[in-house]
N, C-alpha and C. Protein backbone atom coordinates (compact mmCIF):
# COMPACT_ATOMS: atom_id res chain seq x y z
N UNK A 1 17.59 5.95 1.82
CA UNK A 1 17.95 7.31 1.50
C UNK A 1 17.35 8.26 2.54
N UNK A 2 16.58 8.05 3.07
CA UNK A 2 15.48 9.17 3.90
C UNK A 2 15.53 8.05 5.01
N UNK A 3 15.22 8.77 6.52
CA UNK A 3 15.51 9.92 6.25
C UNK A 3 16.30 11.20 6.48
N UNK A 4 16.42 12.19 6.43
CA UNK A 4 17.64 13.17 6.23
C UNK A 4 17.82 14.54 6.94
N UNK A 5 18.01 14.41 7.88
CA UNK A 5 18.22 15.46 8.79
C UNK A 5 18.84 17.04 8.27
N UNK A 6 18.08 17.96 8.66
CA UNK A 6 18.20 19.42 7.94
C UNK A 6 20.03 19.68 7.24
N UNK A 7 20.58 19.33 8.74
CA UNK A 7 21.66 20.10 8.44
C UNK A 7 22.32 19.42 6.76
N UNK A 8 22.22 18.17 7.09
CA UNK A 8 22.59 16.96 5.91
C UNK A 8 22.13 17.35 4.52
N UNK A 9 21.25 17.78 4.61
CA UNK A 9 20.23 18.27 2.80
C UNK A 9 20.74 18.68 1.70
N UNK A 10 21.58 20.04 2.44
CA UNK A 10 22.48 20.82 1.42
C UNK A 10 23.63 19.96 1.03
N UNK A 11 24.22 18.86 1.25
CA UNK A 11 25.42 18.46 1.20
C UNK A 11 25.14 17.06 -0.18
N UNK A 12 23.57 16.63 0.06
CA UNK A 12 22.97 16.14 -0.90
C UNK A 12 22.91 16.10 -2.38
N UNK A 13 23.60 15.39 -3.37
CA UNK A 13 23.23 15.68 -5.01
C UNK A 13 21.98 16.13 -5.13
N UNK A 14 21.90 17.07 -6.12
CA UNK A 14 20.27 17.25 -6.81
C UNK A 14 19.55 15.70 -7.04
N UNK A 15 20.25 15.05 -7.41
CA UNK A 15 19.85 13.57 -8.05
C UNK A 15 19.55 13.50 -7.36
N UNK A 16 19.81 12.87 -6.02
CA UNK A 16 19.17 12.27 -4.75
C UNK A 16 17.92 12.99 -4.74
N UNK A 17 17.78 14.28 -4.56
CA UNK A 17 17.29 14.71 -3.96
C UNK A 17 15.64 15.20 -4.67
N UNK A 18 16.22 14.89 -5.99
CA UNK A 18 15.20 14.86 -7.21
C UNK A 18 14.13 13.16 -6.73
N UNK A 19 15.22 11.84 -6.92
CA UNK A 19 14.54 10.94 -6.34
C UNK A 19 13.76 10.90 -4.99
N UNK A 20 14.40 11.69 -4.59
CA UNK A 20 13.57 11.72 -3.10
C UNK A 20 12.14 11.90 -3.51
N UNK A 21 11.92 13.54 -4.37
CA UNK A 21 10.87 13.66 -4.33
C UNK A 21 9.89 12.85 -5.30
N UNK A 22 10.58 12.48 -6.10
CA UNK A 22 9.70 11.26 -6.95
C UNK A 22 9.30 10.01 -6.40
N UNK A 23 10.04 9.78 -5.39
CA UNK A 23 9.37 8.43 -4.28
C UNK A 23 8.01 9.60 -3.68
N UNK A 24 8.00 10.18 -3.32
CA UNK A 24 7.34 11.13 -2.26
C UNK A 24 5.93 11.42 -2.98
N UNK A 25 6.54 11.51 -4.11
CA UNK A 25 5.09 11.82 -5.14
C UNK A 25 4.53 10.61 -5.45
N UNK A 26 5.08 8.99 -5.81
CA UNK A 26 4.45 8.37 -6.27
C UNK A 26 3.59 7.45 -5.07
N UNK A 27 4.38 7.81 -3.90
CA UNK A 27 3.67 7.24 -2.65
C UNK A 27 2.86 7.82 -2.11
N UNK A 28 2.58 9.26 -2.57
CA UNK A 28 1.00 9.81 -2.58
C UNK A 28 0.04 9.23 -3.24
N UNK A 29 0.38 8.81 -4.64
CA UNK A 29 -0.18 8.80 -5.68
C UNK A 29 -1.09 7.52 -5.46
N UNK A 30 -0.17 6.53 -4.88
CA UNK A 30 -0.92 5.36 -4.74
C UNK A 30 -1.79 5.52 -3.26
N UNK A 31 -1.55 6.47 -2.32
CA UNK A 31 -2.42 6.81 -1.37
C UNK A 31 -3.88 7.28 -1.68
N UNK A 32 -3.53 8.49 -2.72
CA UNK A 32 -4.90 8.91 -3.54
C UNK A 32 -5.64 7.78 -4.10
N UNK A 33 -4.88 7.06 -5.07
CA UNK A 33 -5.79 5.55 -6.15
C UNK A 33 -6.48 5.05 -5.22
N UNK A 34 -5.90 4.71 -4.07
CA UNK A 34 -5.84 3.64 -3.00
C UNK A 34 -7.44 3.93 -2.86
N UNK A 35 -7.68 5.13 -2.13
CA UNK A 35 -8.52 6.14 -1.96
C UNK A 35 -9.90 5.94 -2.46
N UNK A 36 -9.41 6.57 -3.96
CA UNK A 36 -10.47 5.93 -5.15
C UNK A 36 -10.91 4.56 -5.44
N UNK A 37 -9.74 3.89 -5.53
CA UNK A 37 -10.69 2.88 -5.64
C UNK A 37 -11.09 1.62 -4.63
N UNK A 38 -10.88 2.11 -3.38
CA UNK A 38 -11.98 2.00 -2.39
C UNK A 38 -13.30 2.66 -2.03
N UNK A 39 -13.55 3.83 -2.97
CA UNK A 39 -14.86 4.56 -2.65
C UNK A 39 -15.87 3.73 -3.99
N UNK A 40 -14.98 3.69 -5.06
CA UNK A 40 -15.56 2.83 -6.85
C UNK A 40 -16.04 1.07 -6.03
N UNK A 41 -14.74 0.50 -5.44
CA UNK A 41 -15.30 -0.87 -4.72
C UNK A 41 -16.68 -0.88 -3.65
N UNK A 42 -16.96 0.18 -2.55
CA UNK A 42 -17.45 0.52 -2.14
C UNK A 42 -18.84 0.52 -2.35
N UNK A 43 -19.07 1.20 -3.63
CA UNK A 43 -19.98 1.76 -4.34
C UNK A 43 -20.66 0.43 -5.58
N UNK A 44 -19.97 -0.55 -5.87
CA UNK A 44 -20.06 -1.40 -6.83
C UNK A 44 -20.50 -2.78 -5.82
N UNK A 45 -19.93 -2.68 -4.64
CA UNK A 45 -20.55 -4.11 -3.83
C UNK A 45 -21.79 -3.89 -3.05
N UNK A 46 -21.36 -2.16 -3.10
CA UNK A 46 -22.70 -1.69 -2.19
C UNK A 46 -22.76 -1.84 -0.82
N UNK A 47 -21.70 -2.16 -0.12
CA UNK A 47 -21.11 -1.94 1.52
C UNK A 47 -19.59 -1.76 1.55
N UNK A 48 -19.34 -1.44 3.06
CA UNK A 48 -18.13 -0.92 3.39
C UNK A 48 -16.71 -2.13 2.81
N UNK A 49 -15.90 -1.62 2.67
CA UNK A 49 -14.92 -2.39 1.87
C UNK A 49 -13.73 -2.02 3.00
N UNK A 50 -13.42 -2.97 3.96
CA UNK A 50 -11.84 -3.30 4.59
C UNK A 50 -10.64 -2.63 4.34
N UNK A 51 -9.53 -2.72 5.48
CA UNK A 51 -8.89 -2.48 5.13
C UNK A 51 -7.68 -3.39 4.35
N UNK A 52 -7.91 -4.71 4.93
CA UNK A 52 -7.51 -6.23 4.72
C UNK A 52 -8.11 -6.66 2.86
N UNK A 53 -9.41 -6.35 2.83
CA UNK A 53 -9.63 -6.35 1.69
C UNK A 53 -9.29 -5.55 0.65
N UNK A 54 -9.43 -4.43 1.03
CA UNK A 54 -8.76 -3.33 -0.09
C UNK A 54 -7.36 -3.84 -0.51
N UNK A 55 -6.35 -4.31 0.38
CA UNK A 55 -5.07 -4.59 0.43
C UNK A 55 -5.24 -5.84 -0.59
N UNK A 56 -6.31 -6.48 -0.37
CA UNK A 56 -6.14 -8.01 -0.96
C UNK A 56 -6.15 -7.77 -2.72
N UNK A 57 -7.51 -6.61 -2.56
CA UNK A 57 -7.39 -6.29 -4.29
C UNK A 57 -6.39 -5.88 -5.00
N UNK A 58 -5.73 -4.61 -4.31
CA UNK A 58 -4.82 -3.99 -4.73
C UNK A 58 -3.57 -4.38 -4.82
N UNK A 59 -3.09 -5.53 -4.29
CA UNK A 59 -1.97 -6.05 -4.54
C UNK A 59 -1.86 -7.70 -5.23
N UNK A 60 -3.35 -7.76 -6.03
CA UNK A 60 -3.29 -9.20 -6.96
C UNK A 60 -3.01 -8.36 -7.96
N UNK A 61 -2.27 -9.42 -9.01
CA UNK A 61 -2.67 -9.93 -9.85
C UNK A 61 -3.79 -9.88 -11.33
N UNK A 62 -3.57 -9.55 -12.23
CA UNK A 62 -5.38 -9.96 -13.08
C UNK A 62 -5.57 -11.29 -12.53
N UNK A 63 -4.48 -12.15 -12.90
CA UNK A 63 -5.30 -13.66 -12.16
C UNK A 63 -5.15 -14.20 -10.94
N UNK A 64 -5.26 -13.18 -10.08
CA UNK A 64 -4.79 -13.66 -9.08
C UNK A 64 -3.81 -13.94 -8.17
N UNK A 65 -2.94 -14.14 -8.52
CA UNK A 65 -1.62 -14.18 -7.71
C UNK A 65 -1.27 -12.85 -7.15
N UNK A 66 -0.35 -12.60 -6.29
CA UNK A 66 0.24 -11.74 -5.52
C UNK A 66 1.34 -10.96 -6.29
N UNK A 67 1.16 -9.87 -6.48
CA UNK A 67 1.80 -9.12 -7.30
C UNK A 67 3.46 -9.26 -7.30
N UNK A 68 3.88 -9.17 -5.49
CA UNK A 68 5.13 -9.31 -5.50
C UNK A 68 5.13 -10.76 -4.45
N UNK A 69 6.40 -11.22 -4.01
CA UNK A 69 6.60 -11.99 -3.19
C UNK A 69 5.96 -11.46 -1.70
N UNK A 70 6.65 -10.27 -1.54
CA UNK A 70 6.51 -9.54 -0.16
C UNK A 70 5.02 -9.35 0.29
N UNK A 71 4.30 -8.86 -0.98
CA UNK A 71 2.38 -8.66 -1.00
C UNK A 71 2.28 -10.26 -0.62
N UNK A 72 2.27 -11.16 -0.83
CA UNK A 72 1.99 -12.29 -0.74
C UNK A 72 2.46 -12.80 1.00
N UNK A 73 3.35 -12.72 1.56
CA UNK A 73 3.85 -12.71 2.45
C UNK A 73 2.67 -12.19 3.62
N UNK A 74 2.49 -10.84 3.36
CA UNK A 74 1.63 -10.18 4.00
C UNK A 74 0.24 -10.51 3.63
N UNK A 75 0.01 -11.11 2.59
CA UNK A 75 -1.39 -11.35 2.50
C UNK A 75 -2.15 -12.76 3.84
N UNK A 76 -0.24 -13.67 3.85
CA UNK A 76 -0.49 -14.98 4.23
C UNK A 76 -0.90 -14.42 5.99
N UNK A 77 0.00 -13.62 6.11
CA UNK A 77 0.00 -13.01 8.02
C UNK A 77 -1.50 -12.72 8.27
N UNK A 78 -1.84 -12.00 7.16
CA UNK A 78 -2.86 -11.43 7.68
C UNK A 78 -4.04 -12.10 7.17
N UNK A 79 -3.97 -12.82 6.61
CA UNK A 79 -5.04 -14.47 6.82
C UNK A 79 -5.03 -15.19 7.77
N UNK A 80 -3.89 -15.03 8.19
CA UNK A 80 -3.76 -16.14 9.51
C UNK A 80 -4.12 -14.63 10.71
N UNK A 81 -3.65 -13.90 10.74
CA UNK A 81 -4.76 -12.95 11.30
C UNK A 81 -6.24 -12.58 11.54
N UNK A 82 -6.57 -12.92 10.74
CA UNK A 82 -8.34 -12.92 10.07
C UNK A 82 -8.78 -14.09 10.66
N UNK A 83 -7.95 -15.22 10.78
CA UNK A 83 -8.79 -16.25 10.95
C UNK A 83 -8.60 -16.47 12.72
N UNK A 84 -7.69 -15.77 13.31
CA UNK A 84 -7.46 -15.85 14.17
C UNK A 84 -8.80 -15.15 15.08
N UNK A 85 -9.11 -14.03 14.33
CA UNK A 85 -10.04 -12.92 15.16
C UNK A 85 -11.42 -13.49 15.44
N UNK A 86 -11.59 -14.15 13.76
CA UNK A 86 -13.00 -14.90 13.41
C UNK A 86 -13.13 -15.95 14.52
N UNK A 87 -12.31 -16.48 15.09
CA UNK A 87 -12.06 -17.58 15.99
C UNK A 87 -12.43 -16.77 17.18
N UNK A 88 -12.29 -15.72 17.77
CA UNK A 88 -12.17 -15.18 18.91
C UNK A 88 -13.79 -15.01 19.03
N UNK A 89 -13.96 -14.15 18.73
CA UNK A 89 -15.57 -13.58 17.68
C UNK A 89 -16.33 -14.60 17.59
């Protein structure tokens, strides 16, 4: 849907344009949580908390598993990322 060049806007349903902003808001929203509860993790392990890790929490599971297919996908890259660096290092 986005994104949408000025002249294009007006020619737009309200609907659309209502969803637009409800994607817009809820992808703040999880920017803010995100936020929080990396400062609460932070604060509870008592050192700096990743960006790899933050990602790892926030997209399990209660037990674990990978919330979606795609989180999982990206979790695997960027393990094999991690282990790549640790290797360099």
């Amino acid at each position: 849907m986005l994104p949408i060049n000025y002249e294009s806007w007006h020619q737009i349903p309200d609907s659309n344009k209502n969803q637009a902003l409800d994607n817009i808001k809820e992808r703040f929203a999880l920017e803010v949580s995100d936020t929080y509860v990396k400062k609460a993790l932070e604060h509870s392990f008592g050192k700096k908390v990743g960006r790899l890790q933050l990602f790892d929490i926030t997209h399990r599971k209660k037990y674990g598993s990978p919330m979606t297919s795609e989180a999982g996908e990206i979790m695997e890259k960027l393990k094999d990322r991690k282990a790549e660096y640790e290797a360099i290092a």
